[in-house]
Protein backbone atom coordinates (compact mmCIF):
# COMPACT_ATOMS: atom_id res chain seq x y z
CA UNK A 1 -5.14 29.33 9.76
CA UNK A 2 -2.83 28.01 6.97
CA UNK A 3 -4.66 26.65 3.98
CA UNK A 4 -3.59 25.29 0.81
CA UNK A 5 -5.15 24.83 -2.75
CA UNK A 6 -6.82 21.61 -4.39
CA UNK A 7 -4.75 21.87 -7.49
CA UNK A 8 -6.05 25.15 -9.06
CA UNK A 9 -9.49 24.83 -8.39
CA UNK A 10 -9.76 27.71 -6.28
CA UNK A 11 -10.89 25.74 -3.47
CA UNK A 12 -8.75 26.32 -0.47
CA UNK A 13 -8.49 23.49 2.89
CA UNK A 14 -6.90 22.88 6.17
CA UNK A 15 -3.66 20.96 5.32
CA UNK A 16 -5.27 18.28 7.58
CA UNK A 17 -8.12 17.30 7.02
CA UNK A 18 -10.92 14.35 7.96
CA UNK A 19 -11.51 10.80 6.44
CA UNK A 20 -14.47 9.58 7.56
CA UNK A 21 -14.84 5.89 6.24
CA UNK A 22 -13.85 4.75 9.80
CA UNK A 23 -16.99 6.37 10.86
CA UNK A 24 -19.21 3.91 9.39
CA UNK A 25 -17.19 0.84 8.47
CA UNK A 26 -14.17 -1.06 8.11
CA UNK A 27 -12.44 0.18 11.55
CA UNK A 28 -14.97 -1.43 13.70
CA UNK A 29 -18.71 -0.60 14.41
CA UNK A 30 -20.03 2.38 13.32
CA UNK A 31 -20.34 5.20 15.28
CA UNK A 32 -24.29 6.08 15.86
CA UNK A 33 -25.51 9.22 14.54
CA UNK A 34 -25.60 11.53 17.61
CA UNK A 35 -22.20 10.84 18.08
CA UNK A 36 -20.76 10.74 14.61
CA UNK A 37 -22.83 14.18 14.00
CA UNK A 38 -20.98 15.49 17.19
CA UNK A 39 -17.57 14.75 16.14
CA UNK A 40 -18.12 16.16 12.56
CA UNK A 41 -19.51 19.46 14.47
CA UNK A 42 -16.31 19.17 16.76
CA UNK A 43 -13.98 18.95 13.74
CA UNK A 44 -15.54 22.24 12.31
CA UNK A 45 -15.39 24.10 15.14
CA UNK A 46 -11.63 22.86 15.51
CA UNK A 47 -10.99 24.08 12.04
CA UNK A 48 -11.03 20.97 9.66
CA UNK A 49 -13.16 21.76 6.68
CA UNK A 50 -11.95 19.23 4.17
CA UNK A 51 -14.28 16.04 4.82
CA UNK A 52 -13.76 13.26 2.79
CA UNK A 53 -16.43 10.65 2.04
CA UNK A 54 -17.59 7.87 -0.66
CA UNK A 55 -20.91 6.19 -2.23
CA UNK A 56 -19.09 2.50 -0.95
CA UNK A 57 -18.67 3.54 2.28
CA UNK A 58 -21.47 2.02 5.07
CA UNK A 59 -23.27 1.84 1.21
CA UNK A 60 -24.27 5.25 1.80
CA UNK A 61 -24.41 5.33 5.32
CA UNK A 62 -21.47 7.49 5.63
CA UNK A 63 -22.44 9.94 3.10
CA UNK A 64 -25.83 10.09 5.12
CA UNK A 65 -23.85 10.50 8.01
CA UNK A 66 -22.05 13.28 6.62
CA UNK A 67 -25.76 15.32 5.04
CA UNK A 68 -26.66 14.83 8.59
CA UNK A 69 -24.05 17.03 9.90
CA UNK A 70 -23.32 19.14 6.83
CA UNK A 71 -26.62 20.28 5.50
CA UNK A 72 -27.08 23.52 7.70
CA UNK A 73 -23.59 24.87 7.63
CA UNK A 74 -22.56 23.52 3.94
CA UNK A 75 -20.85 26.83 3.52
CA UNK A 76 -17.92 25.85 6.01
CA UNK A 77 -16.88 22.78 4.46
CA UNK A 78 -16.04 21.37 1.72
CA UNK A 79 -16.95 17.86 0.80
CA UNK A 80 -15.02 15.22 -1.49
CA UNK A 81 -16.83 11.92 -2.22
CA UNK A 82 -16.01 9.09 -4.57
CA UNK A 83 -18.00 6.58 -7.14
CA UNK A 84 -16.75 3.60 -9.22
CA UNK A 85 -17.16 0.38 -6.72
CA UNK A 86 -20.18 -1.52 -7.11
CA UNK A 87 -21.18 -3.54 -4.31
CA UNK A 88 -24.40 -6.34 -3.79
CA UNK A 89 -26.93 -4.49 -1.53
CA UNK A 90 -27.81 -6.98 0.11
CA UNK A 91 -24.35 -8.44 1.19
CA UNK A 92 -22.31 -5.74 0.63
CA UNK A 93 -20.24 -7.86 -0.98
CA UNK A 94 -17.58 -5.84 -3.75
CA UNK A 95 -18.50 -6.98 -7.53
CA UNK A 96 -16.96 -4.74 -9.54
CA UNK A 97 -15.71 -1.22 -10.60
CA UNK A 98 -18.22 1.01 -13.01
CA UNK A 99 -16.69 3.86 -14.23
CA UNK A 100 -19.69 4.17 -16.73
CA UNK A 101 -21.38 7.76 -17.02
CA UNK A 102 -24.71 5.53 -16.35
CA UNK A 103 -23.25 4.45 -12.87
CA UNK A 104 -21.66 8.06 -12.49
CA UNK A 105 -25.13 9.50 -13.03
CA UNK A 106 -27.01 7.00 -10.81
CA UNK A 107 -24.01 7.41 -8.07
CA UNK A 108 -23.95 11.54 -8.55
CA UNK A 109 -27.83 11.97 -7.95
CA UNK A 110 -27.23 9.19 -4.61
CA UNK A 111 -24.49 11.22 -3.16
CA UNK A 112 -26.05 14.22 -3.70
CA UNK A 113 -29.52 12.97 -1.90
CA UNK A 114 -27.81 11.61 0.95
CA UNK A 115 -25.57 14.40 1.52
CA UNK A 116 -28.13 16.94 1.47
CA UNK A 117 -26.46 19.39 -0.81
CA UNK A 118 -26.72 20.61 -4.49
CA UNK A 119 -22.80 19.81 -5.24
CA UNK A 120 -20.00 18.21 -3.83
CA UNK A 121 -16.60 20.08 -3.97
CA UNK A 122 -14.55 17.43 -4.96
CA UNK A 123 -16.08 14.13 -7.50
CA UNK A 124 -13.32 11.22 -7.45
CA UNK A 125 -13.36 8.05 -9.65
CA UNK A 126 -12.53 5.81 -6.28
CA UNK A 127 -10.71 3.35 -8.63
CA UNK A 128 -9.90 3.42 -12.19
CA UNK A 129 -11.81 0.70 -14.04
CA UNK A 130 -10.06 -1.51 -16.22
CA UNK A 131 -12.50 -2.19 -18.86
CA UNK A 132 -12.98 1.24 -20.37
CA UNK A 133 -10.54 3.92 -21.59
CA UNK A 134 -10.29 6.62 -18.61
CA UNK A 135 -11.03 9.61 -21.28
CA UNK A 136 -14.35 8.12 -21.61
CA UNK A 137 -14.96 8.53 -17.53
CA UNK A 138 -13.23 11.69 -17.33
CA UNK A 139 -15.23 12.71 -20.06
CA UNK A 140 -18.28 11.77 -18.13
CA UNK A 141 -17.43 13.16 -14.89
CA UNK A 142 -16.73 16.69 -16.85
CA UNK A 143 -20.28 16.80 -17.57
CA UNK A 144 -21.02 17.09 -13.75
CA UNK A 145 -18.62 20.34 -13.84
CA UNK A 146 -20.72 21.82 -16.31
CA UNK A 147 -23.63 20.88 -14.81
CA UNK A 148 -22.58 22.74 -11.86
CA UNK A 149 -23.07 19.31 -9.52
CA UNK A 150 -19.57 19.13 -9.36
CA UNK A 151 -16.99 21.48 -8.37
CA UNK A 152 -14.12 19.90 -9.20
CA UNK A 153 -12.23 16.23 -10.41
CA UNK A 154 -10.10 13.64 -9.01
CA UNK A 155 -9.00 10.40 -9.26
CA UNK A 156 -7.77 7.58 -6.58
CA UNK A 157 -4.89 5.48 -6.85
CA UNK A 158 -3.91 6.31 -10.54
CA UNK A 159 -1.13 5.88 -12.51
CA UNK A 160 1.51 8.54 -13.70
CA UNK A 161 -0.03 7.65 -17.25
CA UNK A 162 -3.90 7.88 -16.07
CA UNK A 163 -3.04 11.32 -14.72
CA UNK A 164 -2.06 12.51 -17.74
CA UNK A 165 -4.40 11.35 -20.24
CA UNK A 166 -7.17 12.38 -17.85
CA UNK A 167 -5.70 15.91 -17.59
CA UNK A 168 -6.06 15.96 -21.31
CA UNK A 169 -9.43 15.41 -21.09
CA UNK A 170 -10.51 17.49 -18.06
CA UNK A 171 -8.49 19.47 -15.35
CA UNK A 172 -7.83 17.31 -12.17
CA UNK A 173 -7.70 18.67 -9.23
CA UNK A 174 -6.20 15.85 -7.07
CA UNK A 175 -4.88 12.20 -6.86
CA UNK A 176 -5.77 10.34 -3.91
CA UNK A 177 -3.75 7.77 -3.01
CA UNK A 178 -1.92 6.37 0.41
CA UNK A 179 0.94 7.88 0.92
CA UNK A 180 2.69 7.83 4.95
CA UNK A 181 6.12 7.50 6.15
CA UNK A 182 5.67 3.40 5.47
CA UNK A 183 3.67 3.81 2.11
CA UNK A 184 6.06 5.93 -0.76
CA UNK A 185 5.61 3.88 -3.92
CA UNK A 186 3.97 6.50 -5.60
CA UNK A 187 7.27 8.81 -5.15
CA UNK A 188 8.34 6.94 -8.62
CA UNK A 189 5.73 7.48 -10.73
CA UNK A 190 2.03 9.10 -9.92
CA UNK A 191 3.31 11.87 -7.25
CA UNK A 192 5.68 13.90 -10.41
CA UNK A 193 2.57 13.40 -12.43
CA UNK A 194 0.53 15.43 -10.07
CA UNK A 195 2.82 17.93 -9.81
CA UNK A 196 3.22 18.05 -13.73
CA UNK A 197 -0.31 18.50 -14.39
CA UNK A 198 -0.59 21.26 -11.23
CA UNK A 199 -3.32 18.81 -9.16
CA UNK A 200 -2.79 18.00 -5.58
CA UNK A 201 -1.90 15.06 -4.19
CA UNK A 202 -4.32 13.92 -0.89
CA UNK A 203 -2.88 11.65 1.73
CA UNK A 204 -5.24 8.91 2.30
CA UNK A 205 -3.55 6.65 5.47
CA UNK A 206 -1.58 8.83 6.57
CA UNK A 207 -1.06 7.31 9.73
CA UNK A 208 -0.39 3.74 8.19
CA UNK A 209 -3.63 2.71 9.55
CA UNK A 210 -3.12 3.67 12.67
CA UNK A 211 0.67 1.51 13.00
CA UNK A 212 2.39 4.94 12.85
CA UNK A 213 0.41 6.64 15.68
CA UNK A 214 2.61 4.60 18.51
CA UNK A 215 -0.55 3.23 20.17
CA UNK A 216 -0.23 -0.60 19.47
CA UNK A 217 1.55 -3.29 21.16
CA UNK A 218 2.35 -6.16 19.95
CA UNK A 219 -0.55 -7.86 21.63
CA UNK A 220 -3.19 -6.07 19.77
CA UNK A 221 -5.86 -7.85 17.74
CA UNK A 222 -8.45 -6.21 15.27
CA UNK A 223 -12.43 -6.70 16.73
CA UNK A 224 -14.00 -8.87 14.23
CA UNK A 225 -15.84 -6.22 12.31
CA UNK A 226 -12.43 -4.17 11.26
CA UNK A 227 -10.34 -5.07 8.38
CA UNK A 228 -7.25 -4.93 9.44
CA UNK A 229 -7.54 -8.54 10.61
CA UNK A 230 -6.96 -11.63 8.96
CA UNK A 231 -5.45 -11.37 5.39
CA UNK A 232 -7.42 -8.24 4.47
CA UNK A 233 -4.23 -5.93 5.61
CA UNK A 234 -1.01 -7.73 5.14
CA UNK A 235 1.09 -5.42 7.30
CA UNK A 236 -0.76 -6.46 9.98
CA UNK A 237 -0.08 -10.14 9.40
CA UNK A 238 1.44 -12.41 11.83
CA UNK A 239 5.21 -11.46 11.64
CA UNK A 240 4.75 -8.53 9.52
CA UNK A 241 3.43 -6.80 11.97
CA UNK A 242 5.27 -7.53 14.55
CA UNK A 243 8.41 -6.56 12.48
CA UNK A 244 6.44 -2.86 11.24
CA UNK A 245 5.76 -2.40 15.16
CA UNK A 246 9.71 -2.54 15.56
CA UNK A 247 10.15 0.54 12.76
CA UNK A 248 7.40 2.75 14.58
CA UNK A 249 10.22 3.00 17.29
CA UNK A 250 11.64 5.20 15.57
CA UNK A 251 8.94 7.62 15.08
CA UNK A 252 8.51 7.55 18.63
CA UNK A 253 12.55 8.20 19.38
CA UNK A 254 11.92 11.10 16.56
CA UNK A 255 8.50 12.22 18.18
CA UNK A 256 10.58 12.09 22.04
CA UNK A 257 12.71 14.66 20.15
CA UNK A 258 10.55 16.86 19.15
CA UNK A 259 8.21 17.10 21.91
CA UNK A 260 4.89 15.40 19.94
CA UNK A 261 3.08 12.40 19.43
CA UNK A 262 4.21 10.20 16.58
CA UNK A 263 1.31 10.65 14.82
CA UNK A 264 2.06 14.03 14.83
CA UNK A 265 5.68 12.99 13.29
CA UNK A 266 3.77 11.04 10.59
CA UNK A 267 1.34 13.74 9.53
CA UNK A 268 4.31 16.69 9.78
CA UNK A 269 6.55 14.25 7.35
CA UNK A 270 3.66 14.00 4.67
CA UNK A 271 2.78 17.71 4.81
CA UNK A 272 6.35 18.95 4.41
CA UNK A 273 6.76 16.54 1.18
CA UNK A 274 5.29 19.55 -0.41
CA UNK A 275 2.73 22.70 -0.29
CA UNK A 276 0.36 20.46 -2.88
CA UNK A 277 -0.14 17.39 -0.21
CA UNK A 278 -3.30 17.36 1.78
CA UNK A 279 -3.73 15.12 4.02
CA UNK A 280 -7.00 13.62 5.83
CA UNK A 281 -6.27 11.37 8.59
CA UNK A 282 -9.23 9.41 9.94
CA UNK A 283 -10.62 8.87 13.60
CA UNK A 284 -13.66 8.45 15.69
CA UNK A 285 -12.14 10.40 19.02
CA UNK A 286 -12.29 14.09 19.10
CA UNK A 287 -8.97 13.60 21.47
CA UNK A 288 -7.22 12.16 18.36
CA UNK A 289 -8.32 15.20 15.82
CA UNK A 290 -6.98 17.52 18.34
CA UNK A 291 -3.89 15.99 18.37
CA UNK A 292 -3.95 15.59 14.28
CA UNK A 293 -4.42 18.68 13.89
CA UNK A 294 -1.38 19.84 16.34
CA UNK A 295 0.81 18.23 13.54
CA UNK A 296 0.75 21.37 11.61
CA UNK A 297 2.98 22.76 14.62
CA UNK A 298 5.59 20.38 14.34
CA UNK A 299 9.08 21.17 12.48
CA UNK A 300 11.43 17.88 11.66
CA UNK A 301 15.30 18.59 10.77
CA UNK A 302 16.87 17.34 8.35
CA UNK A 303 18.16 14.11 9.76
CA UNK A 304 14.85 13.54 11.65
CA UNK A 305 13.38 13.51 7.95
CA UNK A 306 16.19 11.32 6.58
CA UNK A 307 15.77 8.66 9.23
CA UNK A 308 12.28 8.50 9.19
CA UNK A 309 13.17 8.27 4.80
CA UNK A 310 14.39 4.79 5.66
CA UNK A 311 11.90 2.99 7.06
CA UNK A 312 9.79 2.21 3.95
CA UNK A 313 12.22 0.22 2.81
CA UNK A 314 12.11 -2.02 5.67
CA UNK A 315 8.29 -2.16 5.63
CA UNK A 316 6.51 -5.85 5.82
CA UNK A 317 4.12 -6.23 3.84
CA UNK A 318 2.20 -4.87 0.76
CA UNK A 319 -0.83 -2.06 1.19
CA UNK A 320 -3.46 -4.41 0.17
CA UNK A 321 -3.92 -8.02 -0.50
CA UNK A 322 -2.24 -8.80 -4.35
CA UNK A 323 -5.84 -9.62 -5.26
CA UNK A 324 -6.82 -6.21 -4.65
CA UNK A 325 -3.40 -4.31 -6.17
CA UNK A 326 -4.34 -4.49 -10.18
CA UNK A 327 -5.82 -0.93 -9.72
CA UNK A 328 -3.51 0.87 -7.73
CA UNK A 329 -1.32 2.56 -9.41
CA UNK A 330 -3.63 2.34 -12.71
């Protein structure tokens, strides 16, 4: 099976790989554990091994989720987790982001209990915070490396700049940020970085949150529990989405073309940006993994790619809120 490098960490992955934050929150209720353990078995045998988690998500009970599964067969996958957000435990309200070593340490030993291992693979800062220099997290989050807790470093939804003058501080590995056929505003700026400094990028939404996989109509409405509804999601907005539904026509005509489903189109267009994109689609339905993971089968021409280029531009709608955009891209 093709794999391909996290930056030059020496750890090697499936192209396509598994987020699991839909798992436990944000895309409706969470799955229980029988069947969220049975799904994570599933994607092993299937080939995944690149399983992507964080402290925020269910407030642990993802990375739970994920020890559950994991913590008899740790030496077929390898497991990428995230700290930074702080959110009220009793609410689960957000409050802030801590990119303090104190939080790092507290978050670290967490993870690590909950996932049932003595190391994860891959240690992101989830977002950068604002209030403190990023050599002074990096610096941190090397510790961990020594330590041997922590294979290797990333960041999420950094800037060109915070690349860099985390680089200088520590090797990193990868940048995670969105990045689908109707999200390429890092193109200008943090995606060069990565490749300057030799990380990988990983492909967070690839599937533009689940516009690009052809399955919605324009009658669909989010269950109360996912955010995609109201204002939380602004492509999904009255008009905007109706307007974003009218582009994913095109991935469809493209997919009718080729012979796949679109979201096989969308994953095939982020994985032949470049051999250093990963990408790690997320889903509760075996059925849907299989047919992620039949994306590495599918070859777009050249004017397939170019027509599917212009849709971005045409896209209604930021990624997040404009509340939540003054860290991404920071």
């Amino acid at each position: 099976m093709q794999t391909r490098e996290i930056g030059h960490s020496g750890i090697f992955v499936n192209p396509i790989g598994l987020g699991c934050m839909g798992l436990s929150e944000f895309y409706g209720p969470a799955v229980n554990t029988r069947d969220g353990v049975a799904l994570l078995h599933a994607a092993i045998d299937a080939g995944v091994n690149h399983f992507d988690t964080a402290q925020l998500y269910g407030m642990g009970a993802n990375e739970r989720l994920l020890g559950e599964a994991f913590h008899d067969r740790r030496d077929k996958v390898v497991i990428a987790t995230k700290f930074g957000p702080v959110r009220d435990k009793e609410t689960g309200a957000f409050l802030d982001v801590d990119g303090s070593e104190a939080n790092m340490r507290s978050a670290i030993e967490e993870s690590l209990q909950f996932l049932r291992t003595d190391h994860v693979d891959l240690y992101y800062l989830h977002r950068i915070d604002l209030k403190r220099p990023i050599e002074e997290t990096v610096g941190a989050m090397a510790k961990l490396v020594e330590e041997g807790k922590v294979r290797a470093l990333g960041l999420s939804e950094a800037s060109a700049e915070t690349l860099r003058r985390a680089n200088a501080v520590h090797p990193i590995s990868a940048l995670q940020s969105e990045y689908s056929i109707f999200s390429r505003d890092i193109e200008d700026g943090p995606l060069p970085a990565v490749r300057e400094i030799g990380a990988s990028l990983v492909a967070y939404s690839p599937l533009g949150r689940g516009l690009l996989t052809g399955r919605y109509s324009q009658d669909y409405k989010p269950a109360e529990n996912d955010f995609r509804q109201g204002a939380h999601q602004p492509r999904f907005a009255e008009g905007a989405f109706e307007a974003n539904l009218a582009l994913v026509e095109e991935v469809k005509t493209v997919a009718g073309e080729v012979g796949a489903h679109p979201s096989q189109v969308a994953l095939a267009w982020v994985l032949a940006r470049g051999e250093d994109i990963l990408s790690i689609p997320g889903t509760t339905k075996l059925a849907n993994l299989e047919i992620n993971l039949g994306a590495g089968a599918v070859s777009l021409s050249e004017a397939q790619t170019e027509r599917l280029d212009r849709l971005a531009d045409d896209v209604k709608g930021g990624r997040y809120p404009e509340a939540r955009m003054a860290n991404i891209n920071a």
